[in-house]
N, C-alpha and C. Protein backbone atom coordinates (compact mmCIF):
# COMPACT_ATOMS: atom_id res chain seq x y z
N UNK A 1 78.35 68.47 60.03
CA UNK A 1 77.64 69.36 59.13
C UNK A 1 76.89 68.54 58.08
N UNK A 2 75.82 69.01 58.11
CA UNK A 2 74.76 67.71 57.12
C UNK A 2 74.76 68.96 55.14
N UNK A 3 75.37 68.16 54.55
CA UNK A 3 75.41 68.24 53.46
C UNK A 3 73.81 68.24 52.52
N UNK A 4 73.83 69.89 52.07
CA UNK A 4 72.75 70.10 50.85
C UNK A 4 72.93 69.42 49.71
N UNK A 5 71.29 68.78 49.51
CA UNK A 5 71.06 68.11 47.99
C UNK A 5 70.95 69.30 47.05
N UNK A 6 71.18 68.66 45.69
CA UNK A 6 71.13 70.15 44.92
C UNK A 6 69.21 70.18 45.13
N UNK A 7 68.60 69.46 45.22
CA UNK A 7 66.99 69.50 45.65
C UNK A 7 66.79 70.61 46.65
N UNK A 8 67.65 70.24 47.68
CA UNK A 8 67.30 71.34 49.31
C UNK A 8 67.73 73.01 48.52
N UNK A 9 68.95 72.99 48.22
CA UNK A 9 69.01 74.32 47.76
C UNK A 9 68.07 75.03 46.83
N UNK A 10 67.28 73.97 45.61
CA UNK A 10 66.52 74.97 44.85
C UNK A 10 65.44 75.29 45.40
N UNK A 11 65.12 74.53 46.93
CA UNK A 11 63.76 74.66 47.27
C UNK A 11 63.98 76.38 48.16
N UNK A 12 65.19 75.89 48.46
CA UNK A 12 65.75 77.35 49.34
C UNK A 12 65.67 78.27 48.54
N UNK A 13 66.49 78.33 47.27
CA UNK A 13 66.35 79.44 46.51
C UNK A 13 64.95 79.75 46.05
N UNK A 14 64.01 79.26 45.95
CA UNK A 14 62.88 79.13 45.35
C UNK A 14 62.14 79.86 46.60
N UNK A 15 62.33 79.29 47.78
CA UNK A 15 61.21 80.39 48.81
C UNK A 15 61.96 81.39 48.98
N UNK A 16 63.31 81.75 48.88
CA UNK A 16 63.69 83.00 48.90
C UNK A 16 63.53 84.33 48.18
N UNK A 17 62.76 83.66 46.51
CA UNK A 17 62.23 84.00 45.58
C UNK A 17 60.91 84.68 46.15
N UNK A 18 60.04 83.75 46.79
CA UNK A 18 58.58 84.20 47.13
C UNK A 18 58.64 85.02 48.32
N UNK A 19 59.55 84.94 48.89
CA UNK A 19 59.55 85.92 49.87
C UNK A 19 60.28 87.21 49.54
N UNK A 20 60.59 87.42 48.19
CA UNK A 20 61.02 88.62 47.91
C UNK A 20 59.87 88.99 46.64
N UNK A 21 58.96 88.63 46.87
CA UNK A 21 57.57 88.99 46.03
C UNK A 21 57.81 88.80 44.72
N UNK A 22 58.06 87.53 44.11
CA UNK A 22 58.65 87.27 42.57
C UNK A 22 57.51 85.87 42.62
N UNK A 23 56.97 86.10 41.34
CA UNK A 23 55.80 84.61 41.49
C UNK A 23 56.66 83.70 40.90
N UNK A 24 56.62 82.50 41.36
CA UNK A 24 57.89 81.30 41.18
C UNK A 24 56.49 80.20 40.98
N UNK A 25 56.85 79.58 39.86
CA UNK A 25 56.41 78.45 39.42
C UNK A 25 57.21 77.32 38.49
N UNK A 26 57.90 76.59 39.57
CA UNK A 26 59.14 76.05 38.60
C UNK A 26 58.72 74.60 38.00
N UNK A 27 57.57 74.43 38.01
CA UNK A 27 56.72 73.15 37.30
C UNK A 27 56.60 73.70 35.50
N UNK A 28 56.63 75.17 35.50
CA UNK A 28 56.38 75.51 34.38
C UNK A 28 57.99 75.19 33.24
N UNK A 29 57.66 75.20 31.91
CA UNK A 29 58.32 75.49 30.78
C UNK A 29 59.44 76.34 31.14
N UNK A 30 60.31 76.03 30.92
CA UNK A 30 62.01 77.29 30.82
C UNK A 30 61.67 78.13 29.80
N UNK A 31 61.52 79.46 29.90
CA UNK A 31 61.50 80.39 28.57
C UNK A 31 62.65 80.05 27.78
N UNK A 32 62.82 80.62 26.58
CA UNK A 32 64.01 80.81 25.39
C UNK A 32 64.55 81.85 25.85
N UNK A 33 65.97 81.84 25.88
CA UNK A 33 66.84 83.19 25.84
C UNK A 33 67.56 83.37 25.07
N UNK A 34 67.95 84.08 24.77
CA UNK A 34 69.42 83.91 23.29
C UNK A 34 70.76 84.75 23.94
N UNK A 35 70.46 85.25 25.34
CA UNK A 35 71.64 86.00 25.86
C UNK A 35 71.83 85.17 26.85
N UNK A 36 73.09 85.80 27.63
CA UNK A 36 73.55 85.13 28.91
C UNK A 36 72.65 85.25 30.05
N UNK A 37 72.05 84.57 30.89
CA UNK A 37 71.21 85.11 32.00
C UNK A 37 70.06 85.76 31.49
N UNK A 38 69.65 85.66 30.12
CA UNK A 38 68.42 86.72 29.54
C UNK A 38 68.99 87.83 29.61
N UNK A 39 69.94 88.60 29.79
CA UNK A 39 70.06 90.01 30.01
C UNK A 39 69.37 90.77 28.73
N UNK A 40 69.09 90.33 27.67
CA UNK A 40 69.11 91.28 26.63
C UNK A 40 67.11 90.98 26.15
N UNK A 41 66.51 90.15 27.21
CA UNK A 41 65.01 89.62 26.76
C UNK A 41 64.31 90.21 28.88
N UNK A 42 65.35 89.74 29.53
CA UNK A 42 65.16 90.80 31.01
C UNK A 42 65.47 90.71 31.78
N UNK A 43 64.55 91.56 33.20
CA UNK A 43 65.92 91.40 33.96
C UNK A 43 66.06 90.19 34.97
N UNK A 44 67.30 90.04 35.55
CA UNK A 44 67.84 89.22 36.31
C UNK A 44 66.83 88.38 36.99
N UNK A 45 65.80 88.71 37.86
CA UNK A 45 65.47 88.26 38.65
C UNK A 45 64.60 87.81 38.10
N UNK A 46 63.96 87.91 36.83
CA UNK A 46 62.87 87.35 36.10
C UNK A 46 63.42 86.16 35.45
N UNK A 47 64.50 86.23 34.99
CA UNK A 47 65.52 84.65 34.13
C UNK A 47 65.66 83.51 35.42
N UNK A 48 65.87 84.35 37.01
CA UNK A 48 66.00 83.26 37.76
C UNK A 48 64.90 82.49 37.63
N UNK A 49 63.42 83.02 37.93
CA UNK A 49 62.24 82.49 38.16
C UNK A 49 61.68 81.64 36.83
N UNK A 50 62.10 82.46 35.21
CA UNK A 50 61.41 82.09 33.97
C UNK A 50 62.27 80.97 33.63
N UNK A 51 63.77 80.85 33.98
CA UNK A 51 64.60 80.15 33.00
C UNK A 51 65.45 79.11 34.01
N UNK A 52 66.25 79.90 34.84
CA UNK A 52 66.89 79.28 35.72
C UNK A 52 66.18 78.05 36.49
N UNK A 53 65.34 78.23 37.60
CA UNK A 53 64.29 77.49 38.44
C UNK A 53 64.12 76.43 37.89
N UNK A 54 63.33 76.46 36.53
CA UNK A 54 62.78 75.24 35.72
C UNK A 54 64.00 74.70 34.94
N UNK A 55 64.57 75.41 34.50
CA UNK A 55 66.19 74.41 33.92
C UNK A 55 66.67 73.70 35.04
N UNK A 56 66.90 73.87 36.30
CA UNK A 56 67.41 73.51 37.17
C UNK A 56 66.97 72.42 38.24
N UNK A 57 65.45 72.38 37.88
CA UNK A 57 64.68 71.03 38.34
C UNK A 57 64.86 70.55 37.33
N UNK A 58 64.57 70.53 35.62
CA UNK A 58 65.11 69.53 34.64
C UNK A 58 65.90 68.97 35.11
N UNK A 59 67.20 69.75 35.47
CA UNK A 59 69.00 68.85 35.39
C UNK A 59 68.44 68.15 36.75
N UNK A 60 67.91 67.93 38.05
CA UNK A 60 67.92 66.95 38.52
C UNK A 60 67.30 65.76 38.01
N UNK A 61 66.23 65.81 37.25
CA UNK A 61 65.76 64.74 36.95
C UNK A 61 66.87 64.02 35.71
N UNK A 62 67.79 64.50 35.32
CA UNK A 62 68.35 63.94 34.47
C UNK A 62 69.99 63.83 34.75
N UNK A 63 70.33 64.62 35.60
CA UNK A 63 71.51 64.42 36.98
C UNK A 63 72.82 64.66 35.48
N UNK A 64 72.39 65.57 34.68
CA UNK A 64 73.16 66.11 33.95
C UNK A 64 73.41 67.41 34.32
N UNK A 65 74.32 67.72 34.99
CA UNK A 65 74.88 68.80 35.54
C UNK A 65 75.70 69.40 34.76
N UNK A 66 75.84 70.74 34.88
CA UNK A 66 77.22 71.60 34.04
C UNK A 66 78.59 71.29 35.16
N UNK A 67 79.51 71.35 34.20
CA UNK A 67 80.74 71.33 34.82
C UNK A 67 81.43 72.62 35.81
N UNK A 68 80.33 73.78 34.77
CA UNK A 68 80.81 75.32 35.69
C UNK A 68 79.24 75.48 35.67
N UNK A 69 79.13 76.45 37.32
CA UNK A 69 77.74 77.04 36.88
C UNK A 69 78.26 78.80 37.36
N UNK A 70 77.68 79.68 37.02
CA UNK A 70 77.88 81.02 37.77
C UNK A 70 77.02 81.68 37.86
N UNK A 71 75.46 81.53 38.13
CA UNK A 71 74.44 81.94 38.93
C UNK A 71 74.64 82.80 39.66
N UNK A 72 75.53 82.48 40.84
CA UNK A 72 76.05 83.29 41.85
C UNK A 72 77.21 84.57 41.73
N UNK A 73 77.71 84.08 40.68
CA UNK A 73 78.59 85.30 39.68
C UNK A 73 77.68 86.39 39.25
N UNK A 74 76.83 85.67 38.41
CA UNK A 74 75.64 86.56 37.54
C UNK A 74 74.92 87.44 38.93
N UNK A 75 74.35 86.88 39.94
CA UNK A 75 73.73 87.08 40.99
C UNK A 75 74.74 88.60 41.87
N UNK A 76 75.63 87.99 42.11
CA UNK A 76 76.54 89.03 42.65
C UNK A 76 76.87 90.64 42.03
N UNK A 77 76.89 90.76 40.49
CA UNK A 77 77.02 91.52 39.70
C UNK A 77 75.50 91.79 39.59
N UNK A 78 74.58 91.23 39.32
CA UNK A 78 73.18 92.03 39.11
C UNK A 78 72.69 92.54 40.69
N UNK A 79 72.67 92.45 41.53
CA UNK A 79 72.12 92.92 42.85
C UNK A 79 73.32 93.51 43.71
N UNK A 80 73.79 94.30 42.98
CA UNK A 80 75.33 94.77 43.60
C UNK A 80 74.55 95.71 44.38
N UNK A 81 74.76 96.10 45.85
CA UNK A 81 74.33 97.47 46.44
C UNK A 81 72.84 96.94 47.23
N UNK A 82 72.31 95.94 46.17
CA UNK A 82 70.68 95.92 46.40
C UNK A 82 70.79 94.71 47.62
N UNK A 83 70.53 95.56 49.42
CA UNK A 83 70.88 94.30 50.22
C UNK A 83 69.56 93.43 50.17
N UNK A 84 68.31 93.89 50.25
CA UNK A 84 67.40 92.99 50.03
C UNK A 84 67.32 91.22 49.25
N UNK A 85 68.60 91.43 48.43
CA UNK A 85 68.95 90.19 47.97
C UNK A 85 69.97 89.16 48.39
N UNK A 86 70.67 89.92 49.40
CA UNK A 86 71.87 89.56 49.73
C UNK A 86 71.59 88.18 49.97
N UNK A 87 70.31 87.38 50.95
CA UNK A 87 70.00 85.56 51.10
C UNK A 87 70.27 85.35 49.45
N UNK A 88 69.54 85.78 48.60
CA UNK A 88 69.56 85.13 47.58
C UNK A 88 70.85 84.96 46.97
N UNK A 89 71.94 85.59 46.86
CA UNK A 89 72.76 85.85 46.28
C UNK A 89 73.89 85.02 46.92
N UNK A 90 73.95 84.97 48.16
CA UNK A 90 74.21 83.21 49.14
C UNK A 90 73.73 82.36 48.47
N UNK A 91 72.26 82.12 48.58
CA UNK A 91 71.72 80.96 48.08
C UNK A 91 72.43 80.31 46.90
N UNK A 92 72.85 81.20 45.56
CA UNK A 92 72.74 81.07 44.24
C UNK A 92 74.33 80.58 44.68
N UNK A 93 75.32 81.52 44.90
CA UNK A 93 76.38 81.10 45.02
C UNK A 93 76.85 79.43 45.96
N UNK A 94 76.36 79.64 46.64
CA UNK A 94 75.95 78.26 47.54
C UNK A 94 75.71 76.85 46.30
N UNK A 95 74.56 77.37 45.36
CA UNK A 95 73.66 76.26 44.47
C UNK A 95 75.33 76.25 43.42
N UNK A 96 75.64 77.04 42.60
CA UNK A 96 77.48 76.90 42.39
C UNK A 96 78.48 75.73 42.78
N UNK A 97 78.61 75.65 43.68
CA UNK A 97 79.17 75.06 45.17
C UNK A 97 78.51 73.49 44.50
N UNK A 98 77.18 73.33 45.12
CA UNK A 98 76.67 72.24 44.78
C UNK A 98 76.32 71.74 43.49
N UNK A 99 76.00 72.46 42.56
CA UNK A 99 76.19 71.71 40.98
C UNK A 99 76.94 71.37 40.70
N UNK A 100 78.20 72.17 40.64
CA UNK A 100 79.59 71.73 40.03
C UNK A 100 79.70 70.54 40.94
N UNK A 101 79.78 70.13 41.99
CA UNK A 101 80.17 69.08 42.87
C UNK A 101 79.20 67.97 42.40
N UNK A 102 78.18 68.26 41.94
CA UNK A 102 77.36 67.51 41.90
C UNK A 102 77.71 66.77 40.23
N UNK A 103 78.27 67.77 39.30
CA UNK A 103 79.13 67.23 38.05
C UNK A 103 79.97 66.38 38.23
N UNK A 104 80.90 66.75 39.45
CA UNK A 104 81.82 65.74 38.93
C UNK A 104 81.40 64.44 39.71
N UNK A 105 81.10 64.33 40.42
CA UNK A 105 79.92 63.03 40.86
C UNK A 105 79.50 62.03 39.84
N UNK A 106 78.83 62.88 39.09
CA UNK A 106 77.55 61.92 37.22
C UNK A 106 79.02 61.71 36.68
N UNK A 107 80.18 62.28 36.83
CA UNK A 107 81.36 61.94 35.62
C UNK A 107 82.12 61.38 36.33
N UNK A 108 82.18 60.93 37.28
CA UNK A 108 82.96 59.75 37.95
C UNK A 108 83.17 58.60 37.85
């Protein structure tokens, strides 16, 4: 079994994005949020693309990873019911999987 870079997964999550009609430009600026996931500035699927995406190519270039991530937590609870998301919601939980692993790696 050939092992995902945290690179391969955001590219995954990222066309899974465009193929669910969300414009993804993760070269751009991370918006500001002051809530968890943006919930309280919007919704879910807009923090993946505005905040998440571009935070998440940052941390590779700087291979400063979080110790917990829950994307896929957040993901699971916002698209509850909604199957159209269900790849994504793999994906995110999947990218989980590989950050944290990818933490304790830089702290080794």
């Amino acid at each position: 079994m050939t092992t995902r870079t945290p690179r391969d997964q955001l590219k995954e999550i990222e066309a899974e994005l465009r193929r669910l009609g969300l414009h993804v430009d993760p070269s751009q600026p991370a918006e500001s949020v002051s809530s968890a996931f943006g919930m309280a500035e919007m919704p879910f699927e807009h923090w993946l693309v505005k905040v998440f995406l571009p935070r998440a190519y940052e941390v590779l270039d700087t291979n400063a990873w979080p110790s917990k991530s829950q994307v896929g937590i957040a993901a699971i609870r916002n698209f509850d019911g909604k199957d159209e998301f269900s790849v994504l919601v793999t994906l995110l939980c999947e990218f989980d999987r590989i950050a944290e692993a990818s933490s304790r790696q830089a702290h080794a």
